[in-house]
Protein backbone atom coordinates (compact mmCIF):
# COMPACT_ATOMS: atom_id res chain seq x y z
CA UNK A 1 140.97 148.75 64.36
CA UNK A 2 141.05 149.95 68.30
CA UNK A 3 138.58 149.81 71.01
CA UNK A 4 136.53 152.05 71.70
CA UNK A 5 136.93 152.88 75.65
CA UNK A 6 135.86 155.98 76.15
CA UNK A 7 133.70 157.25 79.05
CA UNK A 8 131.48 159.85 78.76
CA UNK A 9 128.98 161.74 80.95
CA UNK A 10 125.16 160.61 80.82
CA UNK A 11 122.28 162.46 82.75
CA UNK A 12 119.80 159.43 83.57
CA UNK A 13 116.07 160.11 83.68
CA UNK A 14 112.85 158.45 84.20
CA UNK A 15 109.74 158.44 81.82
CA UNK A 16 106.88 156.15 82.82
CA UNK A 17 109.19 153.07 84.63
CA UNK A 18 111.82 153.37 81.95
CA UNK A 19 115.46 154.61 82.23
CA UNK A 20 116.72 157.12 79.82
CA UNK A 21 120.33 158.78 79.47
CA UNK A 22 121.41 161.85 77.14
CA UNK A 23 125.12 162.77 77.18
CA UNK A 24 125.64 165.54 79.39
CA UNK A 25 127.47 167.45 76.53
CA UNK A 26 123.50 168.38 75.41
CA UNK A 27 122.24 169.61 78.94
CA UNK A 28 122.60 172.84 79.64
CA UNK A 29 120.33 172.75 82.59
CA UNK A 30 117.33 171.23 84.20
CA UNK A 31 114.63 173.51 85.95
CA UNK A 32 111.49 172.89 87.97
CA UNK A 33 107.96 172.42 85.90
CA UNK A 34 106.72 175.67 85.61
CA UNK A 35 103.72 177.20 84.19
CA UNK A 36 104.11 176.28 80.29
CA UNK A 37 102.05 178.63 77.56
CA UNK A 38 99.92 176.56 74.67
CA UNK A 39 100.96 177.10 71.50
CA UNK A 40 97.23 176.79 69.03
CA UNK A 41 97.65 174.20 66.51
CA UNK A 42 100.61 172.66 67.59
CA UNK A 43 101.41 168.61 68.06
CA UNK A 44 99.76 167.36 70.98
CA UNK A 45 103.73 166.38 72.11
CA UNK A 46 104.48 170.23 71.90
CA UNK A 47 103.22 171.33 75.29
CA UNK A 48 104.04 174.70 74.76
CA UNK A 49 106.75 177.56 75.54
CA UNK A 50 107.84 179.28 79.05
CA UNK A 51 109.71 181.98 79.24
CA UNK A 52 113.64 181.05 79.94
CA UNK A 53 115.40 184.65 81.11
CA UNK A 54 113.72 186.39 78.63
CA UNK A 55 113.87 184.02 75.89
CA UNK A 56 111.31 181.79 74.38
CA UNK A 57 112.04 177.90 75.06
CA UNK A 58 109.86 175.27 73.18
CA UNK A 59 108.77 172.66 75.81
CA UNK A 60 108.09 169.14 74.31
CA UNK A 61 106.19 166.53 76.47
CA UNK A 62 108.44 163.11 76.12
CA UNK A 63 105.77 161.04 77.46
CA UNK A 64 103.70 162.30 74.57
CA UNK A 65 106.54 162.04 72.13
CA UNK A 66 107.30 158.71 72.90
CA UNK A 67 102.71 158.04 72.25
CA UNK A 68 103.19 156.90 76.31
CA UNK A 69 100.16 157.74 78.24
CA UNK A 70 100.13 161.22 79.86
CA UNK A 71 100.04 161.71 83.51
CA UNK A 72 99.73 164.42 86.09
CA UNK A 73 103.04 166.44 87.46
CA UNK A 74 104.82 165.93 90.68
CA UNK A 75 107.42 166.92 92.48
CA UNK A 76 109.95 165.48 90.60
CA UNK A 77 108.87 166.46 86.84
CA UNK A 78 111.13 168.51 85.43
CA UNK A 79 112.23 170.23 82.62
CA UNK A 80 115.42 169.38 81.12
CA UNK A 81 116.72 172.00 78.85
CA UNK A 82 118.77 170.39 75.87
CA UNK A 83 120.69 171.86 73.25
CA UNK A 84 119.71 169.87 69.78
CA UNK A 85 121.42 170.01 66.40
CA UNK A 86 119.44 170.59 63.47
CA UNK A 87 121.37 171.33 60.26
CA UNK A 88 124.32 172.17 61.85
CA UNK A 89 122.72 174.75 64.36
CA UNK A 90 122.10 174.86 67.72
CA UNK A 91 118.77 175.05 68.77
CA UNK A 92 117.61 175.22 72.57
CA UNK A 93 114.62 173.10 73.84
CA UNK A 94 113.18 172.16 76.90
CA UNK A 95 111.91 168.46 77.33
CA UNK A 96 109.58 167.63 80.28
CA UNK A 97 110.78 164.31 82.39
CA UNK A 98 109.25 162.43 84.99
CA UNK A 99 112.13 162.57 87.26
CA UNK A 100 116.05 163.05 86.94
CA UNK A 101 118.20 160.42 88.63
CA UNK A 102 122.02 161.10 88.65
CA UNK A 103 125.10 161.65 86.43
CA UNK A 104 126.26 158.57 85.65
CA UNK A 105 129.79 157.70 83.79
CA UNK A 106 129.13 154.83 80.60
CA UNK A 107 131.59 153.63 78.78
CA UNK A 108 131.32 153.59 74.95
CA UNK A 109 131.80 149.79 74.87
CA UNK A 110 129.01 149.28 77.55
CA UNK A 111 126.35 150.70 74.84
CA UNK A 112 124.90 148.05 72.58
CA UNK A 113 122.86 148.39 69.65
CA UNK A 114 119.41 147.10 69.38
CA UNK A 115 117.26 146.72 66.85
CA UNK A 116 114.41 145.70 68.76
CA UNK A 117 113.56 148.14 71.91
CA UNK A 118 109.83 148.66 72.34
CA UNK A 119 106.61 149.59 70.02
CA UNK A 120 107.18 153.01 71.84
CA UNK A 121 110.47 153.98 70.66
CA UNK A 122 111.39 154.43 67.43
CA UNK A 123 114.58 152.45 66.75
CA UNK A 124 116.45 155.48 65.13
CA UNK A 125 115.33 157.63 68.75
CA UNK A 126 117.55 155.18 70.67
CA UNK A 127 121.66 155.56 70.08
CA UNK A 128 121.85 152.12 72.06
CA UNK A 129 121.16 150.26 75.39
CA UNK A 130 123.80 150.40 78.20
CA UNK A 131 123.66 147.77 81.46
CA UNK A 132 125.10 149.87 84.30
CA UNK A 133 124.86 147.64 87.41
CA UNK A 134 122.63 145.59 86.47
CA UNK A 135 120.05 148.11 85.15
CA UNK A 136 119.30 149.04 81.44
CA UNK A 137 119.63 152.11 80.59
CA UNK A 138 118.00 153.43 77.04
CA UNK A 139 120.53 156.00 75.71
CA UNK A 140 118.73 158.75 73.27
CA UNK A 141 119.80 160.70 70.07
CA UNK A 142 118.56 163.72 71.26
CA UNK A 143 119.34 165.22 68.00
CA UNK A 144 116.91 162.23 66.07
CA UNK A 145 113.81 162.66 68.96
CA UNK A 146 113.93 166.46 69.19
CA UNK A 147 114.31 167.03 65.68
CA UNK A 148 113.34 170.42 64.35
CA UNK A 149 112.08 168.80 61.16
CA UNK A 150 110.24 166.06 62.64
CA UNK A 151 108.71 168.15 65.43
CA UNK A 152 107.32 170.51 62.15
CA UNK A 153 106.44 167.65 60.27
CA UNK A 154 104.52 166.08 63.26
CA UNK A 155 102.73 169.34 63.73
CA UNK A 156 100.57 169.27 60.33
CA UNK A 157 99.24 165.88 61.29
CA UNK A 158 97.39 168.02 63.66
């Protein structure tokens, strides 16, 4: 059995005071907030679509996803554009963010599992917890959070 001791890539990110990470491998880009179109009868987490050269990009809301209480925009919300995998396909979605921090490098034995995060966050959202100088970092399965299925699923509880 060897060691894991890979590094890999993270974009960090704040919702509410917490610190989030999603391997840079899934970001394709981040853009200012813009003005985001309501989508009727959708989950209250699914703020809508904007229009991304031409194409439409879902926009989800992770303080809503996460049931955090919502708050107003500022200058550093953003929207971080992620590619998720759902089934084997790509699928392109935007997720809104309070603020983006830095590209940071983790190594693969600096991520610890943890089975008990927060009443916020569903255990199977978070791939594990890294300590990068002395700060915790929550590192996300974008592909669990953003799931197509879920997100659908969600949407007929409304």
């Amino acid at each position: 059995m060897s060691l894991r001791t890979q590094t890999d890539s993270y974009l960090t990110f704040n919702i509410e005071k917490e610190l989030f990470a999603i391997n840079v491998g899934r970001v394709l880009e981040i853009l200012e907030i813009q003005p985001i179109t309501r989508v009727p009868q959708s989950p209250s987490f699914m703020r809508g679509v904007i229009n991304l050269r031409g194409n439409i990009l879902p926009v989800v809301d992770t303080r809503m996803r996460f049931s955090l209480p919502g708050s107003d925009f500022t200058i550093d919300t953003c929207i971080v554009v992620l590619s998720i995998e759902n089934n084997k396909e790509a699928t392109l979605l935007g997720v809104i963010v309070d603020a983006v921090q830095k590209v940071i490098e983790i190594k693969a034995d600096q991520i610890y599992r943890s089975t008990s995060i927060s009443s916020h966050f569903k255990e199977e959202y978070i791939a594990g917890i890294a300590k990068v100088d002395e700060e915790f970092i929550m590192v996300l399965d974008v592909d669990k959070v953003f799931s197509t299925e879920d997100l659908l699923s969600n949407s007929q509880e409304n």
